[in-house]
N, C-alpha and C. Protein backbone atom coordinates (compact mmCIF):
# COMPACT_ATOMS: atom_id res chain seq x y z
N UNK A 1 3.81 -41.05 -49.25
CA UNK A 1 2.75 -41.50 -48.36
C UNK A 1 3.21 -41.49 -46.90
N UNK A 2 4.13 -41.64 -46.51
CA UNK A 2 5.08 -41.71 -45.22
C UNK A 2 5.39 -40.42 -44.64
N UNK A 3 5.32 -39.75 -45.90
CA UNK A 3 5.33 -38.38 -45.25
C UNK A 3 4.22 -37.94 -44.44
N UNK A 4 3.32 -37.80 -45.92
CA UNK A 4 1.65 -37.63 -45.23
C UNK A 4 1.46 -38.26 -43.70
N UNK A 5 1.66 -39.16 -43.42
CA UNK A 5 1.12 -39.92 -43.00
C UNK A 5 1.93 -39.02 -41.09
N UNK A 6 3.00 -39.10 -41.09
CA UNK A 6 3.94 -38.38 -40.05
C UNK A 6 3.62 -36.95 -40.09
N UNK A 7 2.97 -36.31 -41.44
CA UNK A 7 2.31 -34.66 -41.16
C UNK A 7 1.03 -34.71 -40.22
N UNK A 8 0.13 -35.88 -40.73
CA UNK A 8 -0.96 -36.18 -40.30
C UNK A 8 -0.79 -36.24 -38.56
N UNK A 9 -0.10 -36.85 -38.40
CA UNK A 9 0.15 -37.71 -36.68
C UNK A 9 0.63 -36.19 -36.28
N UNK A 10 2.26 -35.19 -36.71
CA UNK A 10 1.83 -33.80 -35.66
C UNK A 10 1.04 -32.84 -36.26
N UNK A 11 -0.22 -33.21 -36.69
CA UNK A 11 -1.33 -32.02 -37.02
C UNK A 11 -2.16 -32.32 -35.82
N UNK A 12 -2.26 -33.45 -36.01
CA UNK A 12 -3.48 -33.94 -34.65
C UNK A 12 -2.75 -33.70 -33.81
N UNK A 13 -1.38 -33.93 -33.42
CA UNK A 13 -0.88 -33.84 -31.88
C UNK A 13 -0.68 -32.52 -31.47
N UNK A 14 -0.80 -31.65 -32.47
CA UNK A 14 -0.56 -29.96 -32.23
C UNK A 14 -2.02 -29.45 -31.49
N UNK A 15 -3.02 -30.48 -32.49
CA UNK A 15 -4.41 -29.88 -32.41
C UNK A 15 -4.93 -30.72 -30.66
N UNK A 16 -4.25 -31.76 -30.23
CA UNK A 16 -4.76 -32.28 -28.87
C UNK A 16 -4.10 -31.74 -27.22
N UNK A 17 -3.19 -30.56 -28.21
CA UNK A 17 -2.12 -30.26 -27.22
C UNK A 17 -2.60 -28.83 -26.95
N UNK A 18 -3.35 -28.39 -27.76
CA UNK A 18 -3.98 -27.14 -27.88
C UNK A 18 -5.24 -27.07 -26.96
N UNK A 19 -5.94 -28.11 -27.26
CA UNK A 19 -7.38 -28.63 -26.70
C UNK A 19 -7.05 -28.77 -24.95
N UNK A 20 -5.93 -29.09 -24.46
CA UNK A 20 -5.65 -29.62 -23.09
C UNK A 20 -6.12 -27.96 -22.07
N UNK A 21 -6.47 -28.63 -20.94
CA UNK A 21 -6.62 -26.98 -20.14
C UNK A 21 -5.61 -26.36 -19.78
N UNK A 22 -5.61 -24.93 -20.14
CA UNK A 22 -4.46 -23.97 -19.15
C UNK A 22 -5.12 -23.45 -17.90
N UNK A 23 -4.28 -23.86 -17.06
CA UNK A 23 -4.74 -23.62 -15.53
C UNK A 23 -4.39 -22.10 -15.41
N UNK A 24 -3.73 -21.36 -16.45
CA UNK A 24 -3.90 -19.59 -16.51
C UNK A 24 -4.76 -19.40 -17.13
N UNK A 25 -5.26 -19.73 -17.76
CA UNK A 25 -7.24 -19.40 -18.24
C UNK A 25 -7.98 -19.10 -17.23
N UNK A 26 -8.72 -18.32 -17.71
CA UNK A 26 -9.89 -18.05 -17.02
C UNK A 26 -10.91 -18.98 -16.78
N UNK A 27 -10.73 -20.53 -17.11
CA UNK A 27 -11.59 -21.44 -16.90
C UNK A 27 -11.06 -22.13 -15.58
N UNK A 28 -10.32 -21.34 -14.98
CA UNK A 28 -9.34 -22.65 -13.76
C UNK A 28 -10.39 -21.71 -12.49
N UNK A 29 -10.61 -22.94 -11.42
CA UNK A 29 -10.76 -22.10 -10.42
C UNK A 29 -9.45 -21.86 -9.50
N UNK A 30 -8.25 -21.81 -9.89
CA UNK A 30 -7.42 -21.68 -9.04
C UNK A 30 -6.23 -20.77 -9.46
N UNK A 31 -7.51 -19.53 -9.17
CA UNK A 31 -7.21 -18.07 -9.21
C UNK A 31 -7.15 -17.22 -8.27
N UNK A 32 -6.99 -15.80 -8.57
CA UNK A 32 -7.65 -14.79 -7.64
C UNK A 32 -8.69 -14.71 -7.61
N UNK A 33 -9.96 -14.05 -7.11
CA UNK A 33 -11.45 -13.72 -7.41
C UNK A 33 -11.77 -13.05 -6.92
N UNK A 34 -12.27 -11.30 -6.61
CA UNK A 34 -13.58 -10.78 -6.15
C UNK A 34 -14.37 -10.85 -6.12
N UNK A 35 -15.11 -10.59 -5.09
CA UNK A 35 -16.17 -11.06 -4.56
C UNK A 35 -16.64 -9.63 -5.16
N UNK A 36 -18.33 -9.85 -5.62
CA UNK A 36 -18.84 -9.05 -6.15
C UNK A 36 -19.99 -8.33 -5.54
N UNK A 37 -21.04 -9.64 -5.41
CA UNK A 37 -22.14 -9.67 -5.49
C UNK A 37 -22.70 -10.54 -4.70
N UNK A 38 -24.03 -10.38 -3.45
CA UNK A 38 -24.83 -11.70 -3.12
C UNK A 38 -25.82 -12.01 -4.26
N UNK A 39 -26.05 -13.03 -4.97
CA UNK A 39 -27.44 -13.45 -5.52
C UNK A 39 -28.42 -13.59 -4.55
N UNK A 40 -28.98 -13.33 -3.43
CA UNK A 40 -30.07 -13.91 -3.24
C UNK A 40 -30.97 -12.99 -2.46
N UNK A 41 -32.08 -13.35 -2.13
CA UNK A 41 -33.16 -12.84 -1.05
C UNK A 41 -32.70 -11.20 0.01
N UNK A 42 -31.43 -12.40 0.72
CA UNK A 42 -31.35 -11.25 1.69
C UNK A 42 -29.99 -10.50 1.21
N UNK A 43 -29.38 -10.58 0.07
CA UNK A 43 -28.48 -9.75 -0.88
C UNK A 43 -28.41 -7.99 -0.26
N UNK A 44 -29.38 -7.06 -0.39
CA UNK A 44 -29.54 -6.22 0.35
C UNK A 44 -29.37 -5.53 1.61
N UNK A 45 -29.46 -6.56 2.15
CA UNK A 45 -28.98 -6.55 3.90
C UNK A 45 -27.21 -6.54 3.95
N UNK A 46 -26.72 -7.40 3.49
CA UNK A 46 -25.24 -7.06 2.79
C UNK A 46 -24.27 -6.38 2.22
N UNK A 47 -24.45 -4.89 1.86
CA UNK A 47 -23.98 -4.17 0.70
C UNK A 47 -22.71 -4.52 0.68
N UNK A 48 -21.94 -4.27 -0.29
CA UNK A 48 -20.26 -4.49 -0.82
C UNK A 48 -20.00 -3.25 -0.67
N UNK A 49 -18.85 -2.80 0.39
CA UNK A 49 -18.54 -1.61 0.23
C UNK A 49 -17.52 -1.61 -1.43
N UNK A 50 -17.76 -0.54 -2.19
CA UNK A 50 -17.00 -0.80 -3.22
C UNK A 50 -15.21 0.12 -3.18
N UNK A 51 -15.44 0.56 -1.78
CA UNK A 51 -14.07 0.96 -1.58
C UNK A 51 -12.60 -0.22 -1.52
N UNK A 52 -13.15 -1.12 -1.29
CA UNK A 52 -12.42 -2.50 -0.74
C UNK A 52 -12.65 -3.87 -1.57
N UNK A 53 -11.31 -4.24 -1.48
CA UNK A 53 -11.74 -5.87 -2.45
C UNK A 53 -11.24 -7.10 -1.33
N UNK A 54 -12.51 -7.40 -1.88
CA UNK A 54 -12.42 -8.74 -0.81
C UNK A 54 -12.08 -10.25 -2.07
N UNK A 55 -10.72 -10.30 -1.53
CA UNK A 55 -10.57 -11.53 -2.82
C UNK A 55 -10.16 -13.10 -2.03
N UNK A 56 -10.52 -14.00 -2.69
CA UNK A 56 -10.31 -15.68 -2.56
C UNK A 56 -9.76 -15.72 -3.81
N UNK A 57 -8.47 -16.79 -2.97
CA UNK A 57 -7.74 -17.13 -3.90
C UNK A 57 -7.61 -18.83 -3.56
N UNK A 58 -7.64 -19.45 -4.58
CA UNK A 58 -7.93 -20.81 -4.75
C UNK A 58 -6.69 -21.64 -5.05
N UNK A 59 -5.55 -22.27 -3.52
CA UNK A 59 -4.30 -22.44 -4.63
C UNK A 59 -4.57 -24.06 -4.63
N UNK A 60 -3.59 -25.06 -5.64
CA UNK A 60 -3.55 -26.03 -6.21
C UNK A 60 -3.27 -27.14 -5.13
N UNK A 61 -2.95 -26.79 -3.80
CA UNK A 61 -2.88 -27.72 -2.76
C UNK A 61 -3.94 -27.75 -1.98
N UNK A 62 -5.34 -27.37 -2.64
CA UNK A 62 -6.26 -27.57 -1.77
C UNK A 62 -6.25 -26.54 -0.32
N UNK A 63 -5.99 -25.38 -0.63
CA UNK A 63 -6.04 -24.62 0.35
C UNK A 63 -6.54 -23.06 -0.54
N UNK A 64 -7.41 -22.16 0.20
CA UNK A 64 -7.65 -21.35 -0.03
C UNK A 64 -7.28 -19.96 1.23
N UNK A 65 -7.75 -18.88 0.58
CA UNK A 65 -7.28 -17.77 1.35
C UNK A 65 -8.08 -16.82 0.99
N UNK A 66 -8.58 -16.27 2.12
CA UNK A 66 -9.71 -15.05 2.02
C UNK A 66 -9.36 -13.98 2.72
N UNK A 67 -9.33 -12.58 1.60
CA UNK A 67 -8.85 -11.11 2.37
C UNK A 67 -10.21 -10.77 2.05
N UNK A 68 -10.50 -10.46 3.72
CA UNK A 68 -11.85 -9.14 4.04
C UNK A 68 -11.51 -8.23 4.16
N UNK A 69 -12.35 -7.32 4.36
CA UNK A 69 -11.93 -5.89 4.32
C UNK A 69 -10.87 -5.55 5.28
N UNK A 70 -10.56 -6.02 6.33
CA UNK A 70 -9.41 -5.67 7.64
C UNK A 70 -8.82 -7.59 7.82
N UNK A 71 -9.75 -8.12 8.23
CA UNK A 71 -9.10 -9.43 9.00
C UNK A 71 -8.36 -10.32 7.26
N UNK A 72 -7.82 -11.31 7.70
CA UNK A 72 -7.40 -12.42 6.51
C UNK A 72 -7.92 -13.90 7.24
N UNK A 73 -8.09 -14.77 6.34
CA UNK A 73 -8.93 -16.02 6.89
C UNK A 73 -7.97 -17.33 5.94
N UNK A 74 -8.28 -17.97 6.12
CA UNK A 74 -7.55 -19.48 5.53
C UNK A 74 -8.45 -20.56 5.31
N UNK A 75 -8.17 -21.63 4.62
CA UNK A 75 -9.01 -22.60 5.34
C UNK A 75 -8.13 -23.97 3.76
N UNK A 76 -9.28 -25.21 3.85
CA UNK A 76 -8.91 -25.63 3.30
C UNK A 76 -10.40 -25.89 2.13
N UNK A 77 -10.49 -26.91 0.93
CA UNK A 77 -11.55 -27.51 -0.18
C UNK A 77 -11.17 -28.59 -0.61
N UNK A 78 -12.33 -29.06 -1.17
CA UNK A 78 -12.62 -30.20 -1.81
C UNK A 78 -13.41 -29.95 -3.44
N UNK A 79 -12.45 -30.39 -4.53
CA UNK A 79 -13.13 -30.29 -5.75
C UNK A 79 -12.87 -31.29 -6.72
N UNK A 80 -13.70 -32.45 -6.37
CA UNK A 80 -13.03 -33.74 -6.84
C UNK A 80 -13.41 -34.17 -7.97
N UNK A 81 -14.86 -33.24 -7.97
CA UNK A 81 -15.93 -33.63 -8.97
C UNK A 81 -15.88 -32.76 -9.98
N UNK A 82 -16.51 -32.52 -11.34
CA UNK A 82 -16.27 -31.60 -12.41
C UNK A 82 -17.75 -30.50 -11.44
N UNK A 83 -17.06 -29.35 -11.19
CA UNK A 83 -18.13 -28.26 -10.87
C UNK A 83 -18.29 -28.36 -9.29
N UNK A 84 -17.93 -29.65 -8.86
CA UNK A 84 -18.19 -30.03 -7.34
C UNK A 84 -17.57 -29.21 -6.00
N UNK A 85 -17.84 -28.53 -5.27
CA UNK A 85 -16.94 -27.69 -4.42
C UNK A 85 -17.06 -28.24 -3.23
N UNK A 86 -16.74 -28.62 -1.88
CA UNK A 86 -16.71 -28.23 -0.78
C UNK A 86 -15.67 -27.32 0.21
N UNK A 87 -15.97 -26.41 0.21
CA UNK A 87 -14.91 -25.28 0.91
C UNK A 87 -15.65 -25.81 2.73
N UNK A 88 -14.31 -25.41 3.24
CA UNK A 88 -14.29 -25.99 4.90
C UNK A 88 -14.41 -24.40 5.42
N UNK A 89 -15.29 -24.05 6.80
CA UNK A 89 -14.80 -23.14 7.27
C UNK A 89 -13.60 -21.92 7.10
N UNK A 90 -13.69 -20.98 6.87
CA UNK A 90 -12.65 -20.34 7.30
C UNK A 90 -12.29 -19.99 8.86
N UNK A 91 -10.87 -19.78 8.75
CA UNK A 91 -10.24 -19.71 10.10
C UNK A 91 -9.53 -18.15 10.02
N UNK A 92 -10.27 -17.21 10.73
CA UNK A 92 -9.78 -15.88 9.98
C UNK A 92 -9.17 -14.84 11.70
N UNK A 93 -8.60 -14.41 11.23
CA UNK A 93 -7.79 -13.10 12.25
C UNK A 93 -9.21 -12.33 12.83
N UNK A 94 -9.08 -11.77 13.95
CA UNK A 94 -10.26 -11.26 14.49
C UNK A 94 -9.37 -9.46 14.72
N UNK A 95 -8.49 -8.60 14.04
CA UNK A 95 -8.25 -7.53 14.13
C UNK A 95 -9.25 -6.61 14.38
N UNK A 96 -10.24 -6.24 13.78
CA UNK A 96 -11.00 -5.47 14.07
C UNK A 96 -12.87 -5.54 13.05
N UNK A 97 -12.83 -4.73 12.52
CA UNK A 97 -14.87 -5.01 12.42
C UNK A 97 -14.20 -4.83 10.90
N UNK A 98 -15.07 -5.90 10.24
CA UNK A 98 -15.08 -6.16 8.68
C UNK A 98 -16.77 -5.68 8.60
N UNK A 99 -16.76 -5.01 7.39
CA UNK A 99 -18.22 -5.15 6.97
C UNK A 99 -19.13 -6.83 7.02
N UNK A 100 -20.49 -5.62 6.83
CA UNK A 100 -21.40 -6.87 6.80
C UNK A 100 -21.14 -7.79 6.03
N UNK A 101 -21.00 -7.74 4.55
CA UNK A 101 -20.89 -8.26 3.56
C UNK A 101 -19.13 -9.43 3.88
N UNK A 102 -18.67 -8.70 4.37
CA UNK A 102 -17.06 -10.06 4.03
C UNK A 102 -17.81 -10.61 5.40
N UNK A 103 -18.83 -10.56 6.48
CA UNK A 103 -18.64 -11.16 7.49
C UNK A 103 -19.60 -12.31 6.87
N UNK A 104 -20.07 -11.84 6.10
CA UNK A 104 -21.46 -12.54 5.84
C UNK A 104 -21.13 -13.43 4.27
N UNK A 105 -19.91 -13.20 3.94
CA UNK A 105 -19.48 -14.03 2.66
C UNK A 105 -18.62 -15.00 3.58
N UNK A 106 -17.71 -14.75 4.63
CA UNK A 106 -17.03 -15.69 5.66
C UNK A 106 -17.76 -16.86 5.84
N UNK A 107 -19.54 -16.37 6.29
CA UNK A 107 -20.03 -16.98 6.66
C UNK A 107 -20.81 -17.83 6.07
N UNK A 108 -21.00 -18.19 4.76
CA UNK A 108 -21.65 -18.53 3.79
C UNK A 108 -20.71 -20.12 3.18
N UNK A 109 -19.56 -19.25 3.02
CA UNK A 109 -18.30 -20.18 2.31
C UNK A 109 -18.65 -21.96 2.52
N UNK A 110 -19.08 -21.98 3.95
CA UNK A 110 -18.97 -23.56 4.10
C UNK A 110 -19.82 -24.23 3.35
N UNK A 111 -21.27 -23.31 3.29
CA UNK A 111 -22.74 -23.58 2.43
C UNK A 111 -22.52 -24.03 1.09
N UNK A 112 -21.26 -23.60 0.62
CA UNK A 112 -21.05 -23.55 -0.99
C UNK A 112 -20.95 -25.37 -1.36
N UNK A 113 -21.68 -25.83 -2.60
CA UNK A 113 -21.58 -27.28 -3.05
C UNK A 113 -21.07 -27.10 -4.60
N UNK A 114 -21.22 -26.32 -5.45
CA UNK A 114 -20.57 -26.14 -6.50
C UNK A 114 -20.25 -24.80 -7.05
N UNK A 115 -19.57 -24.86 -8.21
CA UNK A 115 -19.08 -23.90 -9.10
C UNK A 115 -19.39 -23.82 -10.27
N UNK A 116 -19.37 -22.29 -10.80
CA UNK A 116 -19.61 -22.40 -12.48
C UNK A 116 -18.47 -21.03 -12.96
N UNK A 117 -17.94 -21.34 -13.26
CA UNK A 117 -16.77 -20.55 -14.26
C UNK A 117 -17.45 -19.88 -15.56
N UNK A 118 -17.80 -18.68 -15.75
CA UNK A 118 -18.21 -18.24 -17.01
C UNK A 118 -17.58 -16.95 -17.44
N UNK A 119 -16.74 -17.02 -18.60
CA UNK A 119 -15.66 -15.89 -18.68
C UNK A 119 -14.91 -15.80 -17.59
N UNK A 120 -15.18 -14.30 -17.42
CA UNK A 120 -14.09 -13.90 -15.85
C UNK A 120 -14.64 -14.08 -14.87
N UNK A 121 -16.26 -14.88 -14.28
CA UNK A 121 -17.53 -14.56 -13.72
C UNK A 121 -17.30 -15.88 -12.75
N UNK A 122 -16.84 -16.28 -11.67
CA UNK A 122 -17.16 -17.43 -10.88
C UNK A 122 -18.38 -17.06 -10.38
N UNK A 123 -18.81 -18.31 -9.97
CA UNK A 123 -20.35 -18.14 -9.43
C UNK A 123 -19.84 -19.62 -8.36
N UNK A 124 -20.28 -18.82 -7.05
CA UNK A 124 -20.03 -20.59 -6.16
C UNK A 124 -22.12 -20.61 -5.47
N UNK A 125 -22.35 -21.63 -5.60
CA UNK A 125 -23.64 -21.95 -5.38
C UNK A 125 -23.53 -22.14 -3.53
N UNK A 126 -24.79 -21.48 -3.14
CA UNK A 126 -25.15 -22.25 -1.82
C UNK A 126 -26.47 -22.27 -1.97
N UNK A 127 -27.07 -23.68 -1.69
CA UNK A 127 -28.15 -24.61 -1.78
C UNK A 127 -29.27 -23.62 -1.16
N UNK A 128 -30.28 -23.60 -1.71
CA UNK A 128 -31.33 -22.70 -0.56
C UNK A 128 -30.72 -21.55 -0.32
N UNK A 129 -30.29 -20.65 -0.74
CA UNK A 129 -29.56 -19.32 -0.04
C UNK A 129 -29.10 -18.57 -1.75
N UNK A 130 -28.67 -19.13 -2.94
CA UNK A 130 -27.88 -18.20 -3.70
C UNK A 130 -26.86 -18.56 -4.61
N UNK A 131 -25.95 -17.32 -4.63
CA UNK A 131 -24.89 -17.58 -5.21
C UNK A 131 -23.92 -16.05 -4.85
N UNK A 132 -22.78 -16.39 -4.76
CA UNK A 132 -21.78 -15.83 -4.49
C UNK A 132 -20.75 -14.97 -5.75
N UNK A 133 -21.28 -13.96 -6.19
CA UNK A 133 -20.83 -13.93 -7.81
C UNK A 133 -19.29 -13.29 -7.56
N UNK A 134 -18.34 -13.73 -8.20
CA UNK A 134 -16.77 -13.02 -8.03
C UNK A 134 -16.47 -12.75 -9.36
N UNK A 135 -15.31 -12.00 -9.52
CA UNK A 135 -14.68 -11.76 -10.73
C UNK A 135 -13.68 -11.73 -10.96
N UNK A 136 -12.63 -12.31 -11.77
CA UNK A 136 -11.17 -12.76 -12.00
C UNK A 136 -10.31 -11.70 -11.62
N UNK A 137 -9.25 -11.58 -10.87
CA UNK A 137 -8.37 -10.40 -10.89
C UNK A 137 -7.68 -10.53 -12.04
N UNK A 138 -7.19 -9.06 -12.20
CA UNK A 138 -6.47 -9.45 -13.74
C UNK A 138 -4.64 -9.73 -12.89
């Protein structure tokens, strides 16, 4: 019975240790990400050149980093809440002319209030305006 009983205790502890999140999953936002896609209205006015990847990367000290097509940008977030985002301004290099689209995802970033992680698929929401669709680097 003592046995059982000590198989029992590491079956469950195997099975709660399994259940915990890996922040290398594809469920973490504190990844790489391409930027894909505008969701919204004026989406069109924007195109993605698809020669170029424009990626945010989300690191664990509350700081992020955005490569546009030529300039690089910085800044800092807030994600305190489950799904909750606030990204601050970016603060980006002025080298030379980025497309519409990274000037216009630069410019959006602060708008963003949450997140949704689906597969490899981030989605960051801005209120009245959209969504920002990215995709996991591998």
């Amino acid at each position: 019975m003592k046995t059982f009983s000590i198989l029992t205790v590491l079956f469950l502890s195997l099975i709660l240790i399994s259940c915990g999140k890996d922040e290398s999953s594809g469920n973490s936002l504190y990844q790489t990400w391409e930027a894909k896609n505008f969701i919204s209205f004026e989406s069109v006015t924007y195109p993605k050149n698809e020669n170029t990847s424009v990626l945010l990367t989300f690191k664990t000290d509350g700081t992020y980093s955005l490569k546009l097509d030529i300039n690089s940008c910085s800044g800092s977030f807030i994600s305190e809440k489950s799904n909750q985002l606030e990204i601050g301004a970016p603060a980006c290099t002025e080298a030379c002319c980025d497309s519409k689209f990274s000037g216009k995802l630069a410019s959006v970033l602060s708008g963003v209030t949450s997140f949704r992680i689906e597969g490899r698929t981030l989605k960051l929401d801005v209120p009245q305006w959209g969504y920002i669709e990215f995709e996991l680097v591998k």
